[in-house]
PDB file of N, CA and C in Angstrom:
ATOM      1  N   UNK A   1       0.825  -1.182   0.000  1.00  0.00           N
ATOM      2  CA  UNK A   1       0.000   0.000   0.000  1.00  0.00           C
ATOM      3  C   UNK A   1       0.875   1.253   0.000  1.00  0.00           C
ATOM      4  N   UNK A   2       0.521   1.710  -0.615  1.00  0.00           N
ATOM      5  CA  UNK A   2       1.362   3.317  -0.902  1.00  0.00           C
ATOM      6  C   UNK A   2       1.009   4.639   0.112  1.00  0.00           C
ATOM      7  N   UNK A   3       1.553   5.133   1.069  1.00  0.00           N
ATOM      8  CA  UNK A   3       0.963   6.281   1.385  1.00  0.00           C
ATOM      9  C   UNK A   3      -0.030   7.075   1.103  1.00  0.00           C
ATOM     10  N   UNK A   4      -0.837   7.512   1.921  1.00  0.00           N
ATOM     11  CA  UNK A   4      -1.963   7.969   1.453  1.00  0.00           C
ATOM     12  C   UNK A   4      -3.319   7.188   1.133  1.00  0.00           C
ATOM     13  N   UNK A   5      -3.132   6.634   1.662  1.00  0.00           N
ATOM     14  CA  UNK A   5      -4.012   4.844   0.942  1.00  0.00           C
ATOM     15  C   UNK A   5      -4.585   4.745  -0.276  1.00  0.00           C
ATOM     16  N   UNK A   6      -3.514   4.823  -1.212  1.00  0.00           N
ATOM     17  CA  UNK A   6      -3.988   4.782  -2.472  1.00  0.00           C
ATOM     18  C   UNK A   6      -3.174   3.252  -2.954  1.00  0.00           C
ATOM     19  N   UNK A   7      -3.862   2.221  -3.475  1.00  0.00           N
ATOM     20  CA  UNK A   7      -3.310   1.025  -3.922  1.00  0.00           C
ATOM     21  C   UNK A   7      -2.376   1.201  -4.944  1.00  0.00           C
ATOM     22  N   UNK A   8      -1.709   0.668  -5.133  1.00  0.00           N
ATOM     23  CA  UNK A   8      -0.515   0.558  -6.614  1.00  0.00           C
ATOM     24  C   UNK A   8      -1.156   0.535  -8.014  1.00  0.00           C
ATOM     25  N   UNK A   9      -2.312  -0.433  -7.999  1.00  0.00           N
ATOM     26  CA  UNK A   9      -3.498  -0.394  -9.190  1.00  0.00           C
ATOM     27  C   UNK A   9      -3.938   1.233  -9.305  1.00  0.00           C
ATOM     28  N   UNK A  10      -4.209   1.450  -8.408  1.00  0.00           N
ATOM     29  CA  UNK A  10      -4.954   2.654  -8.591  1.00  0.00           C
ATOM     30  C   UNK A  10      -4.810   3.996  -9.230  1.00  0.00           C
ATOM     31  N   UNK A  11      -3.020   3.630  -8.539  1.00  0.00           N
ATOM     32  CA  UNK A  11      -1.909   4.792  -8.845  1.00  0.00           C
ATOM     33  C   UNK A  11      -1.833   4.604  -9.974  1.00  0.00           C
ATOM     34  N   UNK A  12      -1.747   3.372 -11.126  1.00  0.00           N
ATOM     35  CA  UNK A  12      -1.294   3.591 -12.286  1.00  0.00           C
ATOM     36  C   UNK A  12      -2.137   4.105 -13.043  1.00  0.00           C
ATOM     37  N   UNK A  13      -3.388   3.663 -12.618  1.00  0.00           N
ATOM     38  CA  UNK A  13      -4.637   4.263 -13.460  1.00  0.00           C
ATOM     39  C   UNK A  13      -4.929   5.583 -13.625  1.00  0.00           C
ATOM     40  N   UNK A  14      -4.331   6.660 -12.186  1.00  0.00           N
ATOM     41  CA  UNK A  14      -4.103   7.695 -12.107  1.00  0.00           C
ATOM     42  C   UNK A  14      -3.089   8.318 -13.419  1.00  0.00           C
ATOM     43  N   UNK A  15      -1.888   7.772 -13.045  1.00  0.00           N
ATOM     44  CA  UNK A  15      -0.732   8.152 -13.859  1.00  0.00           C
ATOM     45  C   UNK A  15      -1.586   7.737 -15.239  1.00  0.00           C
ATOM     46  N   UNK A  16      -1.740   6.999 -15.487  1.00  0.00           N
ATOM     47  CA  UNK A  16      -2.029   6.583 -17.353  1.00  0.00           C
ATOM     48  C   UNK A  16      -2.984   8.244 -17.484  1.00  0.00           C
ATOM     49  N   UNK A  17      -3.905   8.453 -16.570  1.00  0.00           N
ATOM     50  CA  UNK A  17      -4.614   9.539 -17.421  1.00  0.00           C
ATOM     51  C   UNK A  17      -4.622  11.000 -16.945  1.00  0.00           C
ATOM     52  N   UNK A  18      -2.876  10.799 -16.676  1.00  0.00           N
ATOM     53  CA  UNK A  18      -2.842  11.949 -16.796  1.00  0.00           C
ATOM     54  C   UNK A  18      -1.650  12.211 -17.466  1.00  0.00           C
ATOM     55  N   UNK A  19      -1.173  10.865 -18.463  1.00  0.00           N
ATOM     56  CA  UNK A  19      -0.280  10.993 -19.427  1.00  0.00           C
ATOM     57  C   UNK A  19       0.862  10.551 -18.775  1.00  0.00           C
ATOM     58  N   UNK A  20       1.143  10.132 -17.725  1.00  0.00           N
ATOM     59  CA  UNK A  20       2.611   9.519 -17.273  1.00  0.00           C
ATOM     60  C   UNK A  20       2.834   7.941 -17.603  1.00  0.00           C
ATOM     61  N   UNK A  21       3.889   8.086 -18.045  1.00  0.00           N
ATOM     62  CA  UNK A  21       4.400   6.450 -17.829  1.00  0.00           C
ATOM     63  C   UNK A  21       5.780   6.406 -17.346  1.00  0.00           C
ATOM     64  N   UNK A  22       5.416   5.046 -17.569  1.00  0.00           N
ATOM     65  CA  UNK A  22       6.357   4.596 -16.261  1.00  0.00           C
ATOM     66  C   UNK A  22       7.197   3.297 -16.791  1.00  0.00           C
ATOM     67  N   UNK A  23       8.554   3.267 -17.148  1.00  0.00           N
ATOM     68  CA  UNK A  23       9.411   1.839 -17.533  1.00  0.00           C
ATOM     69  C   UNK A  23      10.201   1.238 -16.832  1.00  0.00           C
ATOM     70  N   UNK A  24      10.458   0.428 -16.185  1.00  0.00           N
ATOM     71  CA  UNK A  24      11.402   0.380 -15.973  1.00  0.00           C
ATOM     72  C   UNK A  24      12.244  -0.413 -16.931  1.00  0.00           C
ATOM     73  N   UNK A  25      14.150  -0.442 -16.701  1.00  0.00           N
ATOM     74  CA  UNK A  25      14.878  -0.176 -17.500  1.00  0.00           C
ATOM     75  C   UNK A  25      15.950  -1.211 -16.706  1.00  0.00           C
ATOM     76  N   UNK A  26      16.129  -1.866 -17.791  1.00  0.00           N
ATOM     77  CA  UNK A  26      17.020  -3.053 -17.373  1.00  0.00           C
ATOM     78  C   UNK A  26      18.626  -2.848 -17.544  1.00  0.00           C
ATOM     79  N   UNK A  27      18.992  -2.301 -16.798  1.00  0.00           N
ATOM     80  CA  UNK A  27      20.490  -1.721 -17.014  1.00  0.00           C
ATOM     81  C   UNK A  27      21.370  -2.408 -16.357  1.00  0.00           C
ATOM     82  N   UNK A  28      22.670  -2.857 -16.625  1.00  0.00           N
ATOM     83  CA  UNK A  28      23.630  -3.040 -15.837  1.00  0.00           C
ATOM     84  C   UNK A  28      24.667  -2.172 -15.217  1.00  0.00           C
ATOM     85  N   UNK A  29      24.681  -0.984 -15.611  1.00  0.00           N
ATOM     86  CA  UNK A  29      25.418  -0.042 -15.268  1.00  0.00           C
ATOM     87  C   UNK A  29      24.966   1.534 -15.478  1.00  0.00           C
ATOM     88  N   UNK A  30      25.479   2.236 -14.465  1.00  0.00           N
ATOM     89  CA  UNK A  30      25.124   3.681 -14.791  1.00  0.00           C
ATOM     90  C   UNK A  30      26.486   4.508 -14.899  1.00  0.00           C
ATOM     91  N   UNK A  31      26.610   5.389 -15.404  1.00  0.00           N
ATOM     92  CA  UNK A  31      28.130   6.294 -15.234  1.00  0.00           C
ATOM     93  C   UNK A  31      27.747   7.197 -15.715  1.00  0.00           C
ATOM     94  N   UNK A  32      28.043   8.407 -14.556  1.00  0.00           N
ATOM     95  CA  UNK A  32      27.783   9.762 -14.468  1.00  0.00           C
ATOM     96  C   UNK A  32      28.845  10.471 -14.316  1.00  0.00           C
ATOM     97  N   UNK A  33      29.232  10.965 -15.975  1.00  0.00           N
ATOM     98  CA  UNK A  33      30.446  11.621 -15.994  1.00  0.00           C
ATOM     99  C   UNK A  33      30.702  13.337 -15.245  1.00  0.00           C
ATOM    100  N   UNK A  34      31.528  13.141 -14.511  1.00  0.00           N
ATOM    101  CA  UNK A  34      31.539  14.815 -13.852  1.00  0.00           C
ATOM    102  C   UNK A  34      33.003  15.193 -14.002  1.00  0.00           C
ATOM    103  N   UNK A  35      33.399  16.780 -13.923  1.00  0.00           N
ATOM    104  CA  UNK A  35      34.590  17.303 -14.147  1.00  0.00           C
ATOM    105  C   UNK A  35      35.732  16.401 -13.552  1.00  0.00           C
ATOM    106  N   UNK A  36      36.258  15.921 -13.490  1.00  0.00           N
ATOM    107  CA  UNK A  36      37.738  15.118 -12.518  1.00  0.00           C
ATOM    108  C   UNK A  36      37.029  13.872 -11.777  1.00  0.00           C
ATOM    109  N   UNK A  37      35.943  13.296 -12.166  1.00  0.00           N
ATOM    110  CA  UNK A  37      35.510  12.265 -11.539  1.00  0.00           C
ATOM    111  C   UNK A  37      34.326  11.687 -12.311  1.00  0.00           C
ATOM    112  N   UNK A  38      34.321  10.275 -11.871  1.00  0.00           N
ATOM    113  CA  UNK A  38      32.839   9.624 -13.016  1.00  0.00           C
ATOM    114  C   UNK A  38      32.272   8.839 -11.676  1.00  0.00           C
ATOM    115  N   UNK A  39      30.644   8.999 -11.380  1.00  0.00           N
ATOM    116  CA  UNK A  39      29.995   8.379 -10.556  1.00  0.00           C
ATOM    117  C   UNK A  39      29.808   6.959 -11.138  1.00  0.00           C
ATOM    118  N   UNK A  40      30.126   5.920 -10.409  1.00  0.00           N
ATOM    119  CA  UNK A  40      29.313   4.551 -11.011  1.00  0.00           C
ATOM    120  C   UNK A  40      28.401   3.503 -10.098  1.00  0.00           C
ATOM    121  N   UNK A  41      27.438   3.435 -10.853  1.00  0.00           N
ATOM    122  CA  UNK A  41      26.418   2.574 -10.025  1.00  0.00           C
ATOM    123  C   UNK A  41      26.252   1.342 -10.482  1.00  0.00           C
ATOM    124  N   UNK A  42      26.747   0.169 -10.553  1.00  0.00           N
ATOM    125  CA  UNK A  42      26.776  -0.918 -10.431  1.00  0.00           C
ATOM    126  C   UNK A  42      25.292  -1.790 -10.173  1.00  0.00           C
ATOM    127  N   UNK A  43      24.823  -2.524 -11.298  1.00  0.00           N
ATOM    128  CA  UNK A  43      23.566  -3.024 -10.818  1.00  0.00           C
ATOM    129  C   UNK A  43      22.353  -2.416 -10.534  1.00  0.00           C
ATOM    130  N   UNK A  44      22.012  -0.883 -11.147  1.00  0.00           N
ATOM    131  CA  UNK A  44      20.987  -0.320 -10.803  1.00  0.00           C
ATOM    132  C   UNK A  44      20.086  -0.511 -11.005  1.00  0.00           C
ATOM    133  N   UNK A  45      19.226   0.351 -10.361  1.00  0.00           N
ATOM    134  CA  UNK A  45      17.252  -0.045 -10.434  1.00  0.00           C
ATOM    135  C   UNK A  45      17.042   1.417 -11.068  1.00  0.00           C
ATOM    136  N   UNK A  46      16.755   1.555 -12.508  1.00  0.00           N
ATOM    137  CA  UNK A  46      16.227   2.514 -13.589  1.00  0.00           C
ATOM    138  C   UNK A  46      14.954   2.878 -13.603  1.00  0.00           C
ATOM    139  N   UNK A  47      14.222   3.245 -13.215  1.00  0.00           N
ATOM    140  CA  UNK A  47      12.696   3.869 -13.755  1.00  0.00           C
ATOM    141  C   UNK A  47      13.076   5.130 -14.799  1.00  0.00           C
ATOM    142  N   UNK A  48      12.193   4.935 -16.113  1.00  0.00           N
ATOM    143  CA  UNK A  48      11.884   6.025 -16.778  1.00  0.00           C
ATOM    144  C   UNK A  48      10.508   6.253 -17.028  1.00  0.00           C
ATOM    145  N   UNK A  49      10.265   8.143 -16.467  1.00  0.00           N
ATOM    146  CA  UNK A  49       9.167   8.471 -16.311  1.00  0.00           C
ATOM    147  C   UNK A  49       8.919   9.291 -17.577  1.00  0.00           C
ATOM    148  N   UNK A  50       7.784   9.255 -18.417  1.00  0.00           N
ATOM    149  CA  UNK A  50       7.732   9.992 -19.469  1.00  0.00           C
ATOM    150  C   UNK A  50       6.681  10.886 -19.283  1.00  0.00           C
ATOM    151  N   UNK A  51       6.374  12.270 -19.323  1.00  0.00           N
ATOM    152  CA  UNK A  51       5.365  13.333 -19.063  1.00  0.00           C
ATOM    153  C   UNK A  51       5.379  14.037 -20.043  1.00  0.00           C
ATOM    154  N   UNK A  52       4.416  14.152 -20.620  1.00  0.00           N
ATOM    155  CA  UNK A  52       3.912  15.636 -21.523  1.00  0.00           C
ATOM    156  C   UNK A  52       5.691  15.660 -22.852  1.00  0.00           C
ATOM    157  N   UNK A  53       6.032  14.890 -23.174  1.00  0.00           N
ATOM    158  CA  UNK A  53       7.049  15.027 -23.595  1.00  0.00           C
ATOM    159  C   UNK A  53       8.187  14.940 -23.063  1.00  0.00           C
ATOM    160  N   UNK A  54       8.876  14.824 -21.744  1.00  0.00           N
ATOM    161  CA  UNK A  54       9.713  15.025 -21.068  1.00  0.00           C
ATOM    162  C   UNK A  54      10.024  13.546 -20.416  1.00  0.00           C
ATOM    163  N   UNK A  55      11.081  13.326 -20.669  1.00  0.00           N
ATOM    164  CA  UNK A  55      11.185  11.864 -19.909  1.00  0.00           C
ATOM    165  C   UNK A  55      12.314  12.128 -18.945  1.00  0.00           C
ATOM    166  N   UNK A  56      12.444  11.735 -17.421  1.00  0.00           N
ATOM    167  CA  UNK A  56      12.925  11.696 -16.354  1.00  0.00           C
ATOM    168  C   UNK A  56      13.768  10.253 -16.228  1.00  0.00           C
ATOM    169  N   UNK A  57      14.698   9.884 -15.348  1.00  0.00           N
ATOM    170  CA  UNK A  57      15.366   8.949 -14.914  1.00  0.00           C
ATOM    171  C   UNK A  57      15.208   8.833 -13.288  1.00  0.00           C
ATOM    172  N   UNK A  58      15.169   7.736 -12.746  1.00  0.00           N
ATOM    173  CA  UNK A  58      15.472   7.595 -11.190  1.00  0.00           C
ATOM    174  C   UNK A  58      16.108   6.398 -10.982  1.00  0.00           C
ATOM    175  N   UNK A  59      17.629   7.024 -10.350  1.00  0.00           N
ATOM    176  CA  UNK A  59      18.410   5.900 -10.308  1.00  0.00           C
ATOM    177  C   UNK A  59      18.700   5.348  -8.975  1.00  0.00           C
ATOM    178  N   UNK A  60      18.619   3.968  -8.458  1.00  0.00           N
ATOM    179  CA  UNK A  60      19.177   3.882  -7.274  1.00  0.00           C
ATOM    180  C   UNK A  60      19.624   2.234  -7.611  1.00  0.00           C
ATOM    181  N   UNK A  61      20.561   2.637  -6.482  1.00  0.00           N
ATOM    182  CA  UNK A  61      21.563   1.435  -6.394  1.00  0.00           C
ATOM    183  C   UNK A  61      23.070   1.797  -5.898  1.00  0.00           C
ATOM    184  N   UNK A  62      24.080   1.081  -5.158  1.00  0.00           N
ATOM    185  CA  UNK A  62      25.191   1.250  -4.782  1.00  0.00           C
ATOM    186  C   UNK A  62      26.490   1.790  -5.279  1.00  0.00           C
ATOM    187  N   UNK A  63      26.966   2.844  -4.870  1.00  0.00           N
ATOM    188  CA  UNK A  63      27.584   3.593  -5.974  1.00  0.00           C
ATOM    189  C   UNK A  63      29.159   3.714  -5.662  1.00  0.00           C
ATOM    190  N   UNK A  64      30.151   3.990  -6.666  1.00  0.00           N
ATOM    191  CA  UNK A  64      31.701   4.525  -6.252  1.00  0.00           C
ATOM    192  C   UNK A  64      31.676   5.067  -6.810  1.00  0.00           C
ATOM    193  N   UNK A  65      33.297   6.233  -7.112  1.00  0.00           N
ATOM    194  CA  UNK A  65      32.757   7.115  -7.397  1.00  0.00           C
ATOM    195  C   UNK A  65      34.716   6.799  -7.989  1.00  0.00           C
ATOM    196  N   UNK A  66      35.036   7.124  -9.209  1.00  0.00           N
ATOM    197  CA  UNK A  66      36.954   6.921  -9.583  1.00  0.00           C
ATOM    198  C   UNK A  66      37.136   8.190 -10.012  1.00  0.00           C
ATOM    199  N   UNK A  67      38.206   8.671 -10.013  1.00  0.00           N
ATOM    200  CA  UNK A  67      38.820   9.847 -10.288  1.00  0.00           C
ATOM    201  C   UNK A  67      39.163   9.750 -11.660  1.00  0.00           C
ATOM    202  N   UNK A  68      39.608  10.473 -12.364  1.00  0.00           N
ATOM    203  CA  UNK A  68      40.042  10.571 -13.933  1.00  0.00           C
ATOM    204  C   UNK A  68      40.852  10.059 -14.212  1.00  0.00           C
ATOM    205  N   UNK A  69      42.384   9.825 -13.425  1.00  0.00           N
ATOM    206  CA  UNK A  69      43.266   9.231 -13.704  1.00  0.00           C
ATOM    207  C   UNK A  69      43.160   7.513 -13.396  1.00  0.00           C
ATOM    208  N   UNK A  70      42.550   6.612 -12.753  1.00  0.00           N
ATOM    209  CA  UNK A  70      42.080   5.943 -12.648  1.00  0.00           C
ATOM    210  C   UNK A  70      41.582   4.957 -14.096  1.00  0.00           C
ATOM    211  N   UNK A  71      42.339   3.814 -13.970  1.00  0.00           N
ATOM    212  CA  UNK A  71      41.670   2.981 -14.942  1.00  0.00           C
ATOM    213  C   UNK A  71      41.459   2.347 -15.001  1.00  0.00           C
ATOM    214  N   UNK A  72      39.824   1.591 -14.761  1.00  0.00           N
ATOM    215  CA  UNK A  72      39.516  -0.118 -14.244  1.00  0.00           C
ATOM    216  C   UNK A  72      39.390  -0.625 -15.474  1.00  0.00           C
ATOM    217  N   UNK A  73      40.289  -1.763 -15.473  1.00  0.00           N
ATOM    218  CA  UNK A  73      40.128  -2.979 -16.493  1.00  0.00           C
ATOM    219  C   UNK A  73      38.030  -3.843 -15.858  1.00  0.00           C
ATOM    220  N   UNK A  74      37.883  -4.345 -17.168  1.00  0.00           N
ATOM    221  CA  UNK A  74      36.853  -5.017 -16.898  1.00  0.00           C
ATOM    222  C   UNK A  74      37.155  -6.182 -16.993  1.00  0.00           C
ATOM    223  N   UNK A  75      37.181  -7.200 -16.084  1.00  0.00           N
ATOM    224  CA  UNK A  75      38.221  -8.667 -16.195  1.00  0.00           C
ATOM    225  C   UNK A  75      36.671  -9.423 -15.756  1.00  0.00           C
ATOM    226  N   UNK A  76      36.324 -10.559 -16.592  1.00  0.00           N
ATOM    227  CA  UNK A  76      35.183 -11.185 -16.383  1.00  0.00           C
ATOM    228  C   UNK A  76      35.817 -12.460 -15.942  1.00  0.00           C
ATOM    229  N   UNK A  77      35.133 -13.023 -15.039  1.00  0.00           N
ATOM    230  CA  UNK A  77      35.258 -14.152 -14.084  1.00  0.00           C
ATOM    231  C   UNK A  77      35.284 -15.415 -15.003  1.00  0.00           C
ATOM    232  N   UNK A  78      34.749 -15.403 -16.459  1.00  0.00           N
ATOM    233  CA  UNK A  78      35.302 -16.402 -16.676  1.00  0.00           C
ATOM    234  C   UNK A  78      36.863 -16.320 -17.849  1.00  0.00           C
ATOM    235  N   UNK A  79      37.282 -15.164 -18.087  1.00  0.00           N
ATOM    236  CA  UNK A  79      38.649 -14.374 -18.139  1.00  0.00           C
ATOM    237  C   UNK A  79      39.426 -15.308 -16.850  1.00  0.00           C
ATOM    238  N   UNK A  80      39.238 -15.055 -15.629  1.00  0.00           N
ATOM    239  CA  UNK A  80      40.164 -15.682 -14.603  1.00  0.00           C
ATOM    240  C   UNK A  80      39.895 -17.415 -14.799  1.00  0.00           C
ATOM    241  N   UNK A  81      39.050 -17.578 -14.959  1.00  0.00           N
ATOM    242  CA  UNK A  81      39.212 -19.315 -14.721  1.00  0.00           C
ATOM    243  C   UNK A  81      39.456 -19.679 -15.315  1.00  0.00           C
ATOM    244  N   UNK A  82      39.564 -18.926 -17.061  1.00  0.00           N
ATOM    245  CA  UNK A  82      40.318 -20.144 -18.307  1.00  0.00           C
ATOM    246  C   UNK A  82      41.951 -19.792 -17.941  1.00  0.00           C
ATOM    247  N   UNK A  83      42.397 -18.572 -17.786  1.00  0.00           N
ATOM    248  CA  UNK A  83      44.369 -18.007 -17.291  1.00  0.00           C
ATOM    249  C   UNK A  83      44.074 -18.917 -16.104  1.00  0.00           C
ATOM    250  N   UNK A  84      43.476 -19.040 -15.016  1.00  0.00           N
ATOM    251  CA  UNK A  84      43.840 -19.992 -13.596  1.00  0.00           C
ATOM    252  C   UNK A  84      43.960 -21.536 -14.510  1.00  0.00           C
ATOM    253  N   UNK A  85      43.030 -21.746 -14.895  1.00  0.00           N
ATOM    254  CA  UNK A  85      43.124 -23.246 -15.974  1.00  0.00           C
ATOM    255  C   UNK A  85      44.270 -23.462 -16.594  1.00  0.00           C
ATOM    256  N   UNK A  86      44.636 -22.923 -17.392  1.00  0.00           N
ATOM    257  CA  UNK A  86      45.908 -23.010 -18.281  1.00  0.00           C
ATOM    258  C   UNK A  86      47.202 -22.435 -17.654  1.00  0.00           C
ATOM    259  N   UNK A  87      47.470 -21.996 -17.051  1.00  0.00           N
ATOM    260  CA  UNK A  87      48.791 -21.686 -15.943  1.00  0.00           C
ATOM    261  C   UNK A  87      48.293 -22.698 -14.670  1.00  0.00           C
ATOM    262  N   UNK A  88      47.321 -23.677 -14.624  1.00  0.00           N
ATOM    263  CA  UNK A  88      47.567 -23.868 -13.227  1.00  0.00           C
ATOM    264  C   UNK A  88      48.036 -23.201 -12.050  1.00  0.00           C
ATOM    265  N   UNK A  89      47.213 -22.581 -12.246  1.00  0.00           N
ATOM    266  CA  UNK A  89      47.195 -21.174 -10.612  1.00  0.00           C
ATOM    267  C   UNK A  89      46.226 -20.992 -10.292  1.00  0.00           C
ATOM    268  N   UNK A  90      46.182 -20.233  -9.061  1.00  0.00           N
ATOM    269  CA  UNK A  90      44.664 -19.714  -8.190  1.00  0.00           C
ATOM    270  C   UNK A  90      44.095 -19.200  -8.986  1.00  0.00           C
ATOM    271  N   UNK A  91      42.430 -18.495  -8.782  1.00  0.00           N
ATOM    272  CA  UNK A  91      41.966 -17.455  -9.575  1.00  0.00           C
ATOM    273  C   UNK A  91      42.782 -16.112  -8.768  1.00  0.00           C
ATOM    274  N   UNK A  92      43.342 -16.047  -7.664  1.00  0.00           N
ATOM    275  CA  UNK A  92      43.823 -14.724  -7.405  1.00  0.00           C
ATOM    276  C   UNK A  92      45.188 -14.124  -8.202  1.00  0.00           C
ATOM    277  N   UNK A  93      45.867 -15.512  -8.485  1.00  0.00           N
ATOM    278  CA  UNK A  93      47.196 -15.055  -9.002  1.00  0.00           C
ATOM    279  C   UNK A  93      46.829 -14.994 -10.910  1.00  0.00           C
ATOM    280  N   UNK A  94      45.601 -15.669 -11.031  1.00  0.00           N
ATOM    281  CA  UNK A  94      45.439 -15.510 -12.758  1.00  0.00           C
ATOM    282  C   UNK A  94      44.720 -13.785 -12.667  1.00  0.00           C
ATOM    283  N   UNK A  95      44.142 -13.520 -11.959  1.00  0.00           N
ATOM    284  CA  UNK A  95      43.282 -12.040 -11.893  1.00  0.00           C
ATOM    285  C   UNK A  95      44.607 -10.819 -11.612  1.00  0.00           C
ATOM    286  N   UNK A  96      45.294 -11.474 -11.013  1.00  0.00           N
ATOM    287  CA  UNK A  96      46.256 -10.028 -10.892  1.00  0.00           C
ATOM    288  C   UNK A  96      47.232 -10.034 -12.096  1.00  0.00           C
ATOM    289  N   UNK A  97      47.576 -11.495 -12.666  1.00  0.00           N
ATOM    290  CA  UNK A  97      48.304 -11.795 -13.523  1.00  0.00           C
ATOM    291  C   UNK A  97      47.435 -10.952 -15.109  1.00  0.00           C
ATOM    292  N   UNK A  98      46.479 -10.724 -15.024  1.00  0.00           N
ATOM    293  CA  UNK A  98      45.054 -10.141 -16.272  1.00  0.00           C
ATOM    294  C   UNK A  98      45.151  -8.810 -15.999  1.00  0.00           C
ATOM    295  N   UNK A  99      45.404  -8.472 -14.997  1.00  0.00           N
ATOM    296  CA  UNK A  99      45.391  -7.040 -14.322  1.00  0.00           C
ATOM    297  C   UNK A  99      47.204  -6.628 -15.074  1.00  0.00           C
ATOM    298  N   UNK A 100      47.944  -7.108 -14.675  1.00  0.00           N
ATOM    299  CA  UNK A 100      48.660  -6.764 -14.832  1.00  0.00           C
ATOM    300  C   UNK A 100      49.070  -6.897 -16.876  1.00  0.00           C
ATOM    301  N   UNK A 101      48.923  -7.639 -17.104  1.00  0.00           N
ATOM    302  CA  UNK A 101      49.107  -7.911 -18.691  1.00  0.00           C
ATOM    303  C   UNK A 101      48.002  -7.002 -19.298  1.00  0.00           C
ATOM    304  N   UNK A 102      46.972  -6.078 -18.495  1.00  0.00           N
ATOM    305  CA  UNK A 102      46.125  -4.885 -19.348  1.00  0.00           C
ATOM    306  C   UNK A 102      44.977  -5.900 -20.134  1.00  0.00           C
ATOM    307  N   UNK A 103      44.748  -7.081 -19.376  1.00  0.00           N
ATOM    308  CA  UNK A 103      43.542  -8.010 -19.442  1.00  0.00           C
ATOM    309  C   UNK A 103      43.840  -8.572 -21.064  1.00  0.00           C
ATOM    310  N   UNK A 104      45.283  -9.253 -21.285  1.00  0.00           N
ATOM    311  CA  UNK A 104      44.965  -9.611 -22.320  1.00  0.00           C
ATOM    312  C   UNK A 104      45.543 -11.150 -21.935  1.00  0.00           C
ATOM    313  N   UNK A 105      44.404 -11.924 -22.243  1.00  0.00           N
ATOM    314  CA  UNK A 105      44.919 -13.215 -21.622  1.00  0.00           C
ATOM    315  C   UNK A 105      45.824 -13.800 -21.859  1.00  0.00           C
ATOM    316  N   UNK A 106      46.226 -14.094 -23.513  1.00  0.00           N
ATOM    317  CA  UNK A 106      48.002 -14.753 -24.069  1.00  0.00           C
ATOM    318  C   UNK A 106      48.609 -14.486 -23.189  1.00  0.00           C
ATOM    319  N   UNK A 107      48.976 -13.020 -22.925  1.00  0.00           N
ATOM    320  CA  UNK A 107      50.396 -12.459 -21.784  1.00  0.00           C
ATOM    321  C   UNK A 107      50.136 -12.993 -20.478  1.00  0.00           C
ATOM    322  N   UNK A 108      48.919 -13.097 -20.398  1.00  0.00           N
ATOM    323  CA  UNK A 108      49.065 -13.484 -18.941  1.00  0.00           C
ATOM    324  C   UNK A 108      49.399 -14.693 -18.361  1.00  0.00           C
ATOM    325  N   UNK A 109      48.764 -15.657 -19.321  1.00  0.00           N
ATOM    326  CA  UNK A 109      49.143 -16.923 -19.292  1.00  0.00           C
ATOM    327  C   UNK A 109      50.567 -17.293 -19.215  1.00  0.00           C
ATOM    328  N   UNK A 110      50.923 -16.495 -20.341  1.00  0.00           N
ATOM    329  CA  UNK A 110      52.703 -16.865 -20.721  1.00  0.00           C
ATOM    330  C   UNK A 110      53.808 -16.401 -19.254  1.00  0.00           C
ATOM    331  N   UNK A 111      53.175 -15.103 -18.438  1.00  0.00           N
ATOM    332  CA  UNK A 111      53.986 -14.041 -17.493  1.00  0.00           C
ATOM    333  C   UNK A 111      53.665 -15.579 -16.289  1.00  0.00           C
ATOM    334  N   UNK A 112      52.306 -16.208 -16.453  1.00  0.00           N
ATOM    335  CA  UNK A 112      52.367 -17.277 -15.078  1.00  0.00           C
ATOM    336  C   UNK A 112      53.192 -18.434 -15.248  1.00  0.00           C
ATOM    337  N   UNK A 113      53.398 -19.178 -16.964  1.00  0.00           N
ATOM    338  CA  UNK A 113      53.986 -20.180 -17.103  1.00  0.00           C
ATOM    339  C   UNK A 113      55.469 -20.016 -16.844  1.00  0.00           C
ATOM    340  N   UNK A 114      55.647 -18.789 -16.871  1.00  0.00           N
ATOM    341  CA  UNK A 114      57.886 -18.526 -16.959  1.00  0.00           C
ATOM    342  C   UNK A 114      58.095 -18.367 -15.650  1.00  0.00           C
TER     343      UNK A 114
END
């Protein structure tokens, strides 16, 4: 029940006639670029509201926040288990080993086998 005791049904029926809608938005990521820093939200929950022409965003979900100089590799988990597989190593020493080779797996493999 929504504040005000108005049901969730009710509310939409409201919103439809008075021209709002409502999407939500299946995102995996948000990044909100700002002067010397980029906000990132990881896993968010998107609603887009559309009015009279105007469409809105509402974002929530858990956020960091990296500085400009800053540069995260995107290393996918199964990136670490084929370098841990083929060097026979942990996933910690194949992930830093990906990290360090600038996530390109050949090098990394080769930097664990020598």
């Amino acid at each position: 029940m929504i504040p005000g005791g108005i049901n969730p049904k009710q509310m939409k029926v409201m919103m439809k006639r008075m021209g709002i809608k409502m999407d939500e938005i299946d995102a995996q990521q948000v990044i909100i670029k700002c002067a010397g820093k980029d906000i990132i939200i990881d896993s968010p929950q998107v609603v887009k509201t559309s009015m009279h022409g105007q469409d809105s965003y509402q974002i929530s979900g858990e956020t960091r926040e990296e500085t400009m100089g800053e540069v995260k590799l995107d290393i996918s988990l199964e990136d670490v288990k084929m370098v841990a597989a083929q060097a026979k190593v942990s996933e910690k020493k194949a992930r830093e080993a990906l990290e360090n080779s600038g996530g390109d797996l050949a090098q990394a493999i080769l930097d664990l086998k020598t």
